[in-house]
Protein backbone atom coordinates (compact mmCIF):
# COMPACT_ATOMS: atom_id res chain seq x y z
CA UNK A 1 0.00 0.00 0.00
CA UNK A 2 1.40 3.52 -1.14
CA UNK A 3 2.02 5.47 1.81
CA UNK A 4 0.30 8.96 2.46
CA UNK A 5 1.49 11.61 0.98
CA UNK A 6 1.73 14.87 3.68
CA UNK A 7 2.23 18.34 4.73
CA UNK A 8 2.78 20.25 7.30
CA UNK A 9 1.49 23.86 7.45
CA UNK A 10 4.38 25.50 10.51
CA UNK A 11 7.81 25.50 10.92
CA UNK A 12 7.97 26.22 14.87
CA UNK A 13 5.84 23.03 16.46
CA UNK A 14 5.52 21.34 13.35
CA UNK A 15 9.29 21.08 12.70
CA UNK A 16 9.56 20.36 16.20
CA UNK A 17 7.34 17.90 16.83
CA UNK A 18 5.27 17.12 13.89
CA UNK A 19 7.60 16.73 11.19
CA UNK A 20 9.95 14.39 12.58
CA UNK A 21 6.69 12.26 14.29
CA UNK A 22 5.68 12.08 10.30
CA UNK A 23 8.89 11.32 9.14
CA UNK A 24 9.61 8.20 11.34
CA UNK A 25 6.26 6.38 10.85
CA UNK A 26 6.61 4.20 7.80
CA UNK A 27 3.38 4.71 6.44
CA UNK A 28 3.36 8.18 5.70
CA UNK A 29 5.66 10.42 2.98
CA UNK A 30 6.11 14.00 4.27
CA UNK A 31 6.32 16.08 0.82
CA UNK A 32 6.41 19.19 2.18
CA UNK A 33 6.41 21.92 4.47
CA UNK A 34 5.03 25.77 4.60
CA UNK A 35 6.01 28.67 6.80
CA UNK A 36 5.26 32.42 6.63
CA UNK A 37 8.88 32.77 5.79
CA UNK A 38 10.02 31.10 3.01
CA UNK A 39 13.77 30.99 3.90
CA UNK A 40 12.61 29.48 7.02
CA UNK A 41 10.44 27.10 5.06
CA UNK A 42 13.23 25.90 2.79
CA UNK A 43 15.92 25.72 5.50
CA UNK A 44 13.90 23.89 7.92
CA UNK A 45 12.91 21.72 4.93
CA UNK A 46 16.38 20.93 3.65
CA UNK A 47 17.13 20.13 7.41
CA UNK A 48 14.99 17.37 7.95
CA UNK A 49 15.09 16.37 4.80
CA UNK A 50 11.49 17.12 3.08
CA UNK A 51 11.79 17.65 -0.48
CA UNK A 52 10.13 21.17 -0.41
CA UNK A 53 9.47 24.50 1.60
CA UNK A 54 7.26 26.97 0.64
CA UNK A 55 6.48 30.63 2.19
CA UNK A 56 2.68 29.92 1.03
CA UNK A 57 0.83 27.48 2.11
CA UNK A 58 -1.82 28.49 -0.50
CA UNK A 59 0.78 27.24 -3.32
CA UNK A 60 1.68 24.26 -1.15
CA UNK A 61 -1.92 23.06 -1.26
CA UNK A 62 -2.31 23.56 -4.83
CA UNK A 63 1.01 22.04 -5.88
CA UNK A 64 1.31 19.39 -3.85
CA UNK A 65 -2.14 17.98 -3.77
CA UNK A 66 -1.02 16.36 -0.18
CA UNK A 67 -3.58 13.74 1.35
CA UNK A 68 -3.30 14.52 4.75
CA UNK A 69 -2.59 18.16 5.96
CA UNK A 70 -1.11 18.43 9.15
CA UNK A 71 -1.88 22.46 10.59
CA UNK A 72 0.84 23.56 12.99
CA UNK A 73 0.44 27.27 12.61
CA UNK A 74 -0.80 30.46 15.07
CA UNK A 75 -4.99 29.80 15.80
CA UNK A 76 -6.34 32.72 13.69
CA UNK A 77 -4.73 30.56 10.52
CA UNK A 78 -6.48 27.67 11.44
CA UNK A 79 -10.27 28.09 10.31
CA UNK A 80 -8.72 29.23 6.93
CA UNK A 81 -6.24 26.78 6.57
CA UNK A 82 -8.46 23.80 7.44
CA UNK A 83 -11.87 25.14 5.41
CA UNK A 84 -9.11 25.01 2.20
CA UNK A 85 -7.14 21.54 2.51
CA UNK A 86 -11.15 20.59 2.91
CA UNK A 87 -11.76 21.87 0.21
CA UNK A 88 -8.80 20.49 -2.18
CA UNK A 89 -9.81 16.79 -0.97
CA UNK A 90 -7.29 16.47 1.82
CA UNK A 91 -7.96 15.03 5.32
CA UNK A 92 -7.01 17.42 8.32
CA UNK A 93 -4.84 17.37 11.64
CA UNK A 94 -5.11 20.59 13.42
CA UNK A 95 -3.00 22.05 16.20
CA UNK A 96 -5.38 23.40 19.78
CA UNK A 97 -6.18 25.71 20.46
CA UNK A 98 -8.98 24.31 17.49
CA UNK A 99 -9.89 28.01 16.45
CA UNK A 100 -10.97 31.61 17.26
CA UNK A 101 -14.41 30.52 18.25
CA UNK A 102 -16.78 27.67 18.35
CA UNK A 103 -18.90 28.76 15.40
CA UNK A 104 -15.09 28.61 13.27
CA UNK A 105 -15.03 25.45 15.38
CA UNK A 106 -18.49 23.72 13.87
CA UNK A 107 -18.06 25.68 10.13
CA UNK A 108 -14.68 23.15 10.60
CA UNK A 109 -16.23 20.31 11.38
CA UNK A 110 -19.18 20.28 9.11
CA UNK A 111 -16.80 20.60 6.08
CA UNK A 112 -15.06 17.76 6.86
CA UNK A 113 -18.37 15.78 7.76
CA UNK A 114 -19.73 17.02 4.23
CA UNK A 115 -16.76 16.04 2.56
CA UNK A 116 -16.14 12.35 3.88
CA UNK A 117 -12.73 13.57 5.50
CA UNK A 118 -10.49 12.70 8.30
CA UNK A 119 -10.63 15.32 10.81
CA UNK A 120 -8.45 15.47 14.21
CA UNK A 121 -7.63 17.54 16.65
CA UNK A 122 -3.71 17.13 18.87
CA UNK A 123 -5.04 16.77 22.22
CA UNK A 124 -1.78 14.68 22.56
CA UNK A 125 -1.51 14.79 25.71
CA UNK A 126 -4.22 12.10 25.59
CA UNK A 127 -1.53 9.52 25.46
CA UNK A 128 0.75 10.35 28.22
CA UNK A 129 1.05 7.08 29.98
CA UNK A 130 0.06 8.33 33.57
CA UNK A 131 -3.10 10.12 32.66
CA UNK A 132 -3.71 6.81 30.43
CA UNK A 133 -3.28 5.00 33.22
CA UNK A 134 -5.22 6.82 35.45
CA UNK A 135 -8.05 7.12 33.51
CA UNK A 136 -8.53 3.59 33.13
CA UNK A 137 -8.41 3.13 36.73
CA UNK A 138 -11.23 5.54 37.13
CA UNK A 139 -13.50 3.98 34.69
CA UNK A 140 -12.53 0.77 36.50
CA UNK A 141 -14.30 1.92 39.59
CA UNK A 142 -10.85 1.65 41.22
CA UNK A 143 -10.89 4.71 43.74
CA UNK A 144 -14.72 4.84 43.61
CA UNK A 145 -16.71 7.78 42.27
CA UNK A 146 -14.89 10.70 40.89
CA UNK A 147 -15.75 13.49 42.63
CA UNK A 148 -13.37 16.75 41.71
CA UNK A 149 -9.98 16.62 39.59
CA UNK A 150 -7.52 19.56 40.31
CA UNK A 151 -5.04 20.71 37.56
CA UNK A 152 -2.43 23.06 38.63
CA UNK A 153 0.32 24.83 36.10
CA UNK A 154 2.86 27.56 36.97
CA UNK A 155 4.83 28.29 33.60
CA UNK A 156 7.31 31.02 33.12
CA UNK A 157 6.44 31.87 29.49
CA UNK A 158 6.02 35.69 30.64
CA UNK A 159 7.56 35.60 34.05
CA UNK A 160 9.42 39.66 32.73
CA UNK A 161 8.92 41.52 30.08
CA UNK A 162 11.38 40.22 28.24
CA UNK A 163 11.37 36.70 29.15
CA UNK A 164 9.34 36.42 25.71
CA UNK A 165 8.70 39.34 23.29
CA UNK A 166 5.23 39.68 21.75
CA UNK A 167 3.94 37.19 19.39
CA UNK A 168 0.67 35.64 18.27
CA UNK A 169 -0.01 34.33 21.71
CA UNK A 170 -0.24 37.49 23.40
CA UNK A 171 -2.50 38.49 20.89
CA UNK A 172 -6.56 37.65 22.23
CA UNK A 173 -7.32 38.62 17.86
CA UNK A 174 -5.11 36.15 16.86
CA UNK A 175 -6.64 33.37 19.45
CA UNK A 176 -3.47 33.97 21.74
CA UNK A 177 -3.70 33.01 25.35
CA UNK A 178 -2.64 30.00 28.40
CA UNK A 179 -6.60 29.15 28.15
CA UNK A 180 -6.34 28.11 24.59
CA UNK A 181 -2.78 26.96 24.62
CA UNK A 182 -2.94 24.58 27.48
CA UNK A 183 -6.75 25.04 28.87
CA UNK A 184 -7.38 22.92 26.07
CA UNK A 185 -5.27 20.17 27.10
CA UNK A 186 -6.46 20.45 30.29
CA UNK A 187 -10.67 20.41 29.56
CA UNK A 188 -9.89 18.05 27.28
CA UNK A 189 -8.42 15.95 30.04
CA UNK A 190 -11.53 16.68 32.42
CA UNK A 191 -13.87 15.58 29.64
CA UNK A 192 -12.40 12.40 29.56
CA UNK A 193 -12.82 11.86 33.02
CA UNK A 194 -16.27 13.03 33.18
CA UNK A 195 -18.10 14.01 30.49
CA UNK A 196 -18.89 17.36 29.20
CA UNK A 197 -18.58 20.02 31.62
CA UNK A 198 -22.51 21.54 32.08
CA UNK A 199 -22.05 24.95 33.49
CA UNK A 200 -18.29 27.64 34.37
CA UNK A 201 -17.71 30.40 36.41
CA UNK A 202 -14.08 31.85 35.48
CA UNK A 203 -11.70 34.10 35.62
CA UNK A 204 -9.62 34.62 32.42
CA UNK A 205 -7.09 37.61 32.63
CA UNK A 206 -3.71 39.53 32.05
CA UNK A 207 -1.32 39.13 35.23
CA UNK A 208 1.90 40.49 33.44
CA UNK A 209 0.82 42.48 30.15
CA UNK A 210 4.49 43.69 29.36
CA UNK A 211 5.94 41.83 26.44
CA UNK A 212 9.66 43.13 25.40
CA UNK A 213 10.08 46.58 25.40
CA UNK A 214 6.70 47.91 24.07
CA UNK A 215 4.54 45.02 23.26
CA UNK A 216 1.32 44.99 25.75
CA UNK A 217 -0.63 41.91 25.86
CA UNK A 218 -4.16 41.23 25.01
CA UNK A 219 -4.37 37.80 25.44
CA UNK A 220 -4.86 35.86 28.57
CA UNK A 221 -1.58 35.29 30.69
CA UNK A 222 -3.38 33.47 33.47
CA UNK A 223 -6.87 31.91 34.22
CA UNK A 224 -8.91 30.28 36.74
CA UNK A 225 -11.88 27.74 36.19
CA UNK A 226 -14.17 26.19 37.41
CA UNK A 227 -16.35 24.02 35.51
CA UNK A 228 -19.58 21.70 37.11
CA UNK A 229 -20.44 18.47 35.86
CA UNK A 230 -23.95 16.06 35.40
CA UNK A 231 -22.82 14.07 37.80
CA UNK A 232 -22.47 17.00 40.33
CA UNK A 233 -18.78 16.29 39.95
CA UNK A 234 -16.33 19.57 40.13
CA UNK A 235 -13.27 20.72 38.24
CA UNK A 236 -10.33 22.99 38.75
CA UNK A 237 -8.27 24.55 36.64
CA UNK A 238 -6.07 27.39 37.89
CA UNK A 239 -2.70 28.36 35.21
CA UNK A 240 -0.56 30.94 35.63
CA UNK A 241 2.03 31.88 32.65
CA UNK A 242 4.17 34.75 34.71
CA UNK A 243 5.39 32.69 37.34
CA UNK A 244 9.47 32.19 38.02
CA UNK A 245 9.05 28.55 37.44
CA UNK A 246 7.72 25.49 35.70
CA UNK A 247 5.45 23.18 37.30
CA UNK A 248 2.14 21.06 36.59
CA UNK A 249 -0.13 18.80 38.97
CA UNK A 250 -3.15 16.69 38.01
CA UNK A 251 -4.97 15.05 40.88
CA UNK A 252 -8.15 13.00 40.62
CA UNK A 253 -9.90 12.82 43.62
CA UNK A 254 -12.54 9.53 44.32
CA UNK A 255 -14.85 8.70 47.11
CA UNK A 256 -11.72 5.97 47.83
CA UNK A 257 -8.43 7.44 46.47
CA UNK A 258 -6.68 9.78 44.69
CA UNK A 259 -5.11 9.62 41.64
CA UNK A 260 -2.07 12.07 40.91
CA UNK A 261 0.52 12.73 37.96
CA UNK A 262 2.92 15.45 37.06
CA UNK A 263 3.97 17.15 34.29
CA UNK A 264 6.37 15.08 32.90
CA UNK A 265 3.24 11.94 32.62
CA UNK A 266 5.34 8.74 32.66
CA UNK A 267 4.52 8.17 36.88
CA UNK A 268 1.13 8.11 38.78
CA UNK A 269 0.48 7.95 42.17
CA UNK A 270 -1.84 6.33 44.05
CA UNK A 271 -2.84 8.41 47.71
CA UNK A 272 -5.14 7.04 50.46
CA UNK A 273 -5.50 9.19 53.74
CA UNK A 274 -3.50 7.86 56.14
CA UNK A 275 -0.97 6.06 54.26
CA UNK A 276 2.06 6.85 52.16
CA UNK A 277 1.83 7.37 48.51
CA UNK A 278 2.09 4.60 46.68
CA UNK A 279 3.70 4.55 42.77
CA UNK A 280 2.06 2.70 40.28
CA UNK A 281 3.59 0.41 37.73
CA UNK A 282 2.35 1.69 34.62
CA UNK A 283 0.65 -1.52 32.34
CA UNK A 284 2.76 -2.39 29.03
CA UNK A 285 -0.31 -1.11 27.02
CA UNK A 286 0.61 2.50 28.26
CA UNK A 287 4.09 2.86 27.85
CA UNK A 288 5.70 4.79 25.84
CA UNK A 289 9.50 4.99 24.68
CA UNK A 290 11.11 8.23 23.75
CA UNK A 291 14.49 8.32 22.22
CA UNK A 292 17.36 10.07 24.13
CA UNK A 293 17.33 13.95 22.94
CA UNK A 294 13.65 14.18 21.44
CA UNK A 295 11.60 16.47 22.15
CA UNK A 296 9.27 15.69 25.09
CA UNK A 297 5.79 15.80 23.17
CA UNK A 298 7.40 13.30 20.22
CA UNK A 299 6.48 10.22 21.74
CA UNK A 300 2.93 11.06 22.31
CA UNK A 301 2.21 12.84 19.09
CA UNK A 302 3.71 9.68 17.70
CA UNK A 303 0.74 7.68 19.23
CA UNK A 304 -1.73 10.51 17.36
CA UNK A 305 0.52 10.00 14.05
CA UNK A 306 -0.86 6.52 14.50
CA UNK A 307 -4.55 6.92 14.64
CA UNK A 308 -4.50 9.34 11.90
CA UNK A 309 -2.85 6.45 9.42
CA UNK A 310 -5.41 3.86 10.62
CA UNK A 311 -8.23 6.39 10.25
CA UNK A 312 -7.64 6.93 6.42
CA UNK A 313 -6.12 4.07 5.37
CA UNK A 314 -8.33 1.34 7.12
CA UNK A 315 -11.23 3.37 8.19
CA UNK A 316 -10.90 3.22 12.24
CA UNK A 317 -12.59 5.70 14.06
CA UNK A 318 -10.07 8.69 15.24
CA UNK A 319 -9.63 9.52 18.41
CA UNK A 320 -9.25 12.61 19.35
CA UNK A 321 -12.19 13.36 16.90
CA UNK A 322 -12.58 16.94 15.37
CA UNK A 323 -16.61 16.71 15.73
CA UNK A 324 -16.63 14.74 18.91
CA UNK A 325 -14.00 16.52 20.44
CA UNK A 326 -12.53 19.74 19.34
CA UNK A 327 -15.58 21.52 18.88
CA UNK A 328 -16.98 20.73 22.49
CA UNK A 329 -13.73 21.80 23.61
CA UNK A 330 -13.72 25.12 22.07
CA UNK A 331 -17.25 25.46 23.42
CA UNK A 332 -16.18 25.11 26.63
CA UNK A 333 -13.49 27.76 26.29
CA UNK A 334 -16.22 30.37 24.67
CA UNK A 335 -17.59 29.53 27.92
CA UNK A 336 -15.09 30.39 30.12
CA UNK A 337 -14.35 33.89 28.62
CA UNK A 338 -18.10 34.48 28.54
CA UNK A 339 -18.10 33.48 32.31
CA UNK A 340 -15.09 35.94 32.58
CA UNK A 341 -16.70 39.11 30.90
CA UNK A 342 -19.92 38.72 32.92
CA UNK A 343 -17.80 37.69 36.08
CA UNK A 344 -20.85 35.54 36.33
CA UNK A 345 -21.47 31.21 35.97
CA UNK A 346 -22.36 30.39 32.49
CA UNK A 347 -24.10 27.40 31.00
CA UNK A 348 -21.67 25.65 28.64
CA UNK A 349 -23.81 25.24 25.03
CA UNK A 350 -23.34 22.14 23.01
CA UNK A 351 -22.31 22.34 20.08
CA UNK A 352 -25.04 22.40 17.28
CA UNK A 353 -26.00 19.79 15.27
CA UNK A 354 -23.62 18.30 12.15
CA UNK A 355 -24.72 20.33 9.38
CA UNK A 356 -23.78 17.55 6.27
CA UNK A 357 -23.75 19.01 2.44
């Protein structure tokens, strides 16, 4: 079987992380890749070995004629990025945060529904072996009911002014922000727990606005939410990008136990009042086995490469899903900025309805 042929639209994540995941999985052929800058394009291109770069992903598209396009690029390029590889009879994989808003979001995934394509989203993270782990021991019953999970992040991305000078992500017009960056991740992770959150009350703001010498940012730099549950079940997320230091803590707390990982993902512990923490041996069907020197989200992403090949070439349902996933996602984050501007709780809508050509 011919392998697929595939593109990556980015040269900062996706040369990172995408490009070589695409690269070293045998059943895909990565043709090309596009960046706003074409010297970038063609240098990054020449490093890894693709056979093109191009400073326009619009003449990528149309030259190429790729299968599968993978979208590694700022948010505000997503929607138009995605509605066009759609259009020229590729299947999708897009980068989080999924897009400026969740009607972008369903205009998305109704394209792709219309059109008989792939569609994911990288909610990679997914795949980390101690939140696998974990979440099969909560399905399993094995700390009894879930009743609140906790996740905790303290990032230095913006720590001073010029720890990072201003870019898309400290730009709210260009879908900048730590919600969308990593509070996608993270209500992704609480969905899988326990369901779709039903109602938030947040707080979604700017901490340290100064970016390099004159940049001010717009986009969020720190947030706080809270989102309820059917069940009656809680969540917490609380982020802050302008802290000294890096540091991450999911805990999953059940009528029996808790459940607890760190940012790293590769070791979860067990707690029980009373008694010392106890580390679990992660199962075989979890593991995963980075190389020495790769990048830390490789291995993961390498598990989403995966899914995406069995999706298109042998018809498997993908999971992370664009429809089933990234567009309640994104509703849940036009949620929390609602909750945020009326500094009141907010119902979290469903998405609409598929609408299929």
């Amino acid at each position: 079987m011919s392998r697929i042929r595939v593109a990556v639209l980015g040269a900062s994540f996706g040369r990172l992380v995408q490009a070589p995941a695409y690269l070293q999985h045998p059943g895909f052929e990565l043709v090309a890749l596009a960046s706003a800058s074409e010297e970038k394009a063609r240098t990054v291109a020449q490093e890894l070995g693709i056979p093109r770069g191009y400073g326009d992903w619009r003449e990528l598209l149309k030259q190429e004629s790729p299968e599968l396009v993978s979208i590694a690029t700022p948010a505000d390029l997503h929607h138009p990025m995605f509605m066009a590889a759609i259009a020229a009879g590729a299947h999708v994989h897009c980068e989080k945060p999924t897009a400026l808003h969740r009607w972008q979001a369903v205009e998305m995934r109704d394209a792709a529904l219309a059109a008989g394509r792939v569609a994911g989203i990288n909610h990679e993270f997914r795949f980390l072996p101690a939140r696998m782990h974990a979440l099969a021991l909560a399905r399993a019953g094995a700390i009894g009911k879930v009743r609140r999970i906790e996740v905790l992040g303290r990032y230095p991305i913006w720590w001073r002014p010029e720890s990072r000078a201003m870019t898309w992500l400290s730009q709210a017009e260009r879908g900048g922000g730590i919600l969308g960056a990593l509070g996608s991740h993270h209500t992704d992770c609480l969905r899988t727990f326990l369901g779709e959150p039903v109602d938030v009350l947040a707080s979604v703001r700017v901490d340290q606005p100064r970016r390099g010498e004159h940049g001010l940012a717009t986009a969020d730099d720190a947030c706080t939410v809270h989102y309820t549950f059917a069940g009656g079940e809680t969540a917490l997320i609380d982020m802050s990008a302008s802290a000294p230091y890096r540091w991450e803590r999911f805990e999953v707390h059940g009528e029996d136990a808790t459940l607890r990982w760190d940012e790293a993902g590769y070791v979860l512990w067990r707690i029980v009042a009373g008694k010392e923490p106890e580390r679990l041996e992660t199962p075989s069907e979890f593991q995963l086995h980075p190389r020495e020197g790769d990048p830390h989200l490789l291995a993961p992403f390498k598990v989403m490469v995966e899914r995406l090949h069995r999706a298109i070439r042998h018809g498997e349902p993908l999971e992370p899903d664009f429809a089933r996933d990234a567009v309640p996602v994104q509703c849940a984050l036009d949620a929390c900025r609602a909750s945020s501007r009326a500094g009141t709780r907010v119902v979290v809508e469903p998405p609409p309805a598929p609408v299929r050509a």
